[in-house]
Structure formats: structure tokens, C-alpha cells
Protein backbone atom coordinates (compact mmCIF):
# COMPACT_ATOMS: atom_id res chain seq x y z
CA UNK A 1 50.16 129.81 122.03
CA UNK A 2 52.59 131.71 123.70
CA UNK A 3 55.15 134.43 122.14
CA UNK A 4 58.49 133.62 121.76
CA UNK A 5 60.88 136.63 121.49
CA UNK A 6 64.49 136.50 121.04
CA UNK A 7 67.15 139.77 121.21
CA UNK A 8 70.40 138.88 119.55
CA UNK A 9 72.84 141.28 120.74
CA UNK A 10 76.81 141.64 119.83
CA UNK A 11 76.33 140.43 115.98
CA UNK A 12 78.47 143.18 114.71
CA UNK A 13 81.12 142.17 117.08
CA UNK A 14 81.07 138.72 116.61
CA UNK A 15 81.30 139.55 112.78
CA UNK A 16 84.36 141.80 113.20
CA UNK A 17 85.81 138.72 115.84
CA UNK A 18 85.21 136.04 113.06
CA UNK A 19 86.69 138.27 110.06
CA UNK A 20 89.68 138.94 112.07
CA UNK A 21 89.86 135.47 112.87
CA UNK A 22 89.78 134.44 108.97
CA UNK A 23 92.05 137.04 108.17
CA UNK A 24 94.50 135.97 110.45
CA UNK A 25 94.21 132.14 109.20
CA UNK A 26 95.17 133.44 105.91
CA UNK A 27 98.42 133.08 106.00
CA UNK A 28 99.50 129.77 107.92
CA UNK A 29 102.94 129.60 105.59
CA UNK A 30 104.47 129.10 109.22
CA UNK A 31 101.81 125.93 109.78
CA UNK A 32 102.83 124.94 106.62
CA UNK A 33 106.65 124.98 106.89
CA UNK A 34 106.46 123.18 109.90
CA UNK A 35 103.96 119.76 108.97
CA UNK A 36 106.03 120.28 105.93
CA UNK A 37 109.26 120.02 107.30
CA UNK A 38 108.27 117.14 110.18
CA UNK A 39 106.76 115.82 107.16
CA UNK A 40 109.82 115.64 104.72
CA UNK A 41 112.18 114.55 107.58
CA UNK A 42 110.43 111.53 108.83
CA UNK A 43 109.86 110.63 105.04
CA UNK A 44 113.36 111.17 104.20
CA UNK A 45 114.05 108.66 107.28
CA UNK A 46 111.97 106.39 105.81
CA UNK A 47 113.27 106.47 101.97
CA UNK A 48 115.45 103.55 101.10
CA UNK A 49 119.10 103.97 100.66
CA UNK A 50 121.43 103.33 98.23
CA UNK A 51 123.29 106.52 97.88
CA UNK A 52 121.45 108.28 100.34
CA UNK A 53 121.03 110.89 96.98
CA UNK A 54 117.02 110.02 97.21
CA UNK A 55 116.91 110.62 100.75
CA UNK A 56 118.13 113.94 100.77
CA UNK A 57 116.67 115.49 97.79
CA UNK A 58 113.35 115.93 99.41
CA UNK A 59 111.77 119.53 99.72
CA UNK A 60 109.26 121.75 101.37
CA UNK A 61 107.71 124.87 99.89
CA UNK A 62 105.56 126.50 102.12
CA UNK A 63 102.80 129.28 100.63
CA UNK A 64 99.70 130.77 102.95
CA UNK A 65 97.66 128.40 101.62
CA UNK A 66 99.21 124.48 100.90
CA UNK A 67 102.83 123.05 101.46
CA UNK A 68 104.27 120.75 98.60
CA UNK A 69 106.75 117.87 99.41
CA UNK A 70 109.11 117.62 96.44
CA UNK A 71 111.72 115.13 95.44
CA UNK A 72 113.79 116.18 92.59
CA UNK A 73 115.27 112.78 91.84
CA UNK A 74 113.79 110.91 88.78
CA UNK A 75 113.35 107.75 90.29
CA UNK A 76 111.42 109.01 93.45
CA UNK A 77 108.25 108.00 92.06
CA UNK A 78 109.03 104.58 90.86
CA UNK A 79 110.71 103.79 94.44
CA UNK A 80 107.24 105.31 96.19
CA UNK A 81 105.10 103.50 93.84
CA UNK A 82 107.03 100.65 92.17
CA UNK A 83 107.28 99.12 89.19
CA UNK A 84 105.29 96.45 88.19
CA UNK A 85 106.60 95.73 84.80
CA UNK A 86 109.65 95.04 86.56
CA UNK A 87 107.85 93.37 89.53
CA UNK A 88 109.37 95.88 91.75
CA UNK A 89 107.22 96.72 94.84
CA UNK A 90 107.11 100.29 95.85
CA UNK A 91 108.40 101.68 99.65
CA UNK A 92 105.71 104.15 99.93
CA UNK A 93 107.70 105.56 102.44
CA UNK A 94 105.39 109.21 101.61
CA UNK A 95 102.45 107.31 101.35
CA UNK A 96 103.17 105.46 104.86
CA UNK A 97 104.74 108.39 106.30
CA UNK A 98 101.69 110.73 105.79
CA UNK A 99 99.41 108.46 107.21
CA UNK A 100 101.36 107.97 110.44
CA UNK A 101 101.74 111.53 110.90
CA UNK A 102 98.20 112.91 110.42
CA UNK A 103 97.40 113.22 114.27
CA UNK A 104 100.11 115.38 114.52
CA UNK A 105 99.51 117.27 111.46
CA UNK A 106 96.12 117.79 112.71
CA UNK A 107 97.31 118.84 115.90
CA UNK A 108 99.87 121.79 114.84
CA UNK A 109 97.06 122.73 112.18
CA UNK A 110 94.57 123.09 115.44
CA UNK A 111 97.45 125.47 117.31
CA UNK A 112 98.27 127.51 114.49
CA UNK A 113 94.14 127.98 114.61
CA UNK A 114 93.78 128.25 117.84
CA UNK A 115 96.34 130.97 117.68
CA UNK A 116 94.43 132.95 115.36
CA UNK A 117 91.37 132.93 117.42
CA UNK A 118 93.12 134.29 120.12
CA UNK A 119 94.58 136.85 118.08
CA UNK A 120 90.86 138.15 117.38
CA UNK A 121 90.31 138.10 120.96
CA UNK A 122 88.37 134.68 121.55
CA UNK A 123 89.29 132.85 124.56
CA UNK A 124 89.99 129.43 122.82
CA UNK A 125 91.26 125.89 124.89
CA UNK A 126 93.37 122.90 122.96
């Protein structure tokens, strides 16, 4: 049988690379705001109009952590989802719109990480 020995050097630095790396990821309220906002647009493009009221009442609130898409309008849900009792089919224009837009989601989510590895001093390709 023959010996097998390994020597691992660099571990503390690698550590200190990845927590700088998560610590920098944090925060990606900037990530956020942006899928939010390319988000709400093209959804907003997408709602039916009457008024144009529904259209324009959608939001984006942007945290470290998660971005929420808001509509304040009552009958935003009904129009997404429908109404069966009332055999009214919903738009899903979110529902539609989200799906259509997860590449580039993905892709400005893989920057803003990207971004933060670099920032910790790892050479990083996209």
C-alpha cells in the first residue's frame, strides 16, 4: 500500500476570501432594485388597461435580502388571477412576466455576485 499525504496550504486565507465574499453579498438591495424595477416595468407593460390606474400602481421595495412587487389597487389580484365565479379569466401578466424574465434575473443576480467575489479579491469570469 502506498502513503498518501496531502498539505493543504492557504485555508485561513481562503476562509477570510469566502467571509468577505458573504459579507459583501449581504446586502444586494442594489440587485434587488434593479430585477425589481425591470421586473415591475415589463409587468406594468403587460397589465391590461382600462384606466391605465392598474398599470401604474405597481411598486418595488428593495431590502438586502428580497424585493417585493406591490400593486396597491384592489382589483390587481382578481385581474392576475381571475374570477371564476364570474367566469372571468385572469391576465397573469406577473405570473407571465416573471417567467419570461428569469434568464435575466438570473443573469444580474450572477453580476451583482460576481462583483462581490471580486471585491474579496477572487479573480471571477461571467
Amino acid at each position: 500500500m502506498t502513503d498518501v499525504r496531502l498539505a493543504v496550504h492557504g485555508i485561513p486565507e481562503v476562509t477570510a476570501a469566502l467571509e468577505a465574499v458573504k459579507a459583501r453579498a449581504q446586502d444586494l438591495s442594489a440587485a434587488h432594485e434593479s430585477a425589481g424595477r425591470s421586473l415591475a416595468d415589463a409587468i406594468a407593460a403587460a397589465t391590461p388597461r382600462r384606466s391605465g390606474l392598474l398599470a401604474s400602481s405597481w411598486s418595488v421595495i428593495a431590502l438586502p435580502d428580497r424585493v417585493t412587487i406591490a400593486n396597491t389597487q384592489l382589483y390587481a389580484a382578481p385581474v392576475e388571477y381571475g374570477v371564476p365565479a364570474r367566469a372571468m379569466a385572469g391576465a397573469h401578466m406577473a405570473e407571465r412576466t416573471l417567467e419570461a424574465s428569469e434568464p435575466a434575473i438570473a443573469s444580474g443576480y450572477e453580476t451583482a455576485l460576481a462583483d462581490a467575489g471580486r471585491g474579496a479579491g477572487f479573480t471571477v469570469g461571467t
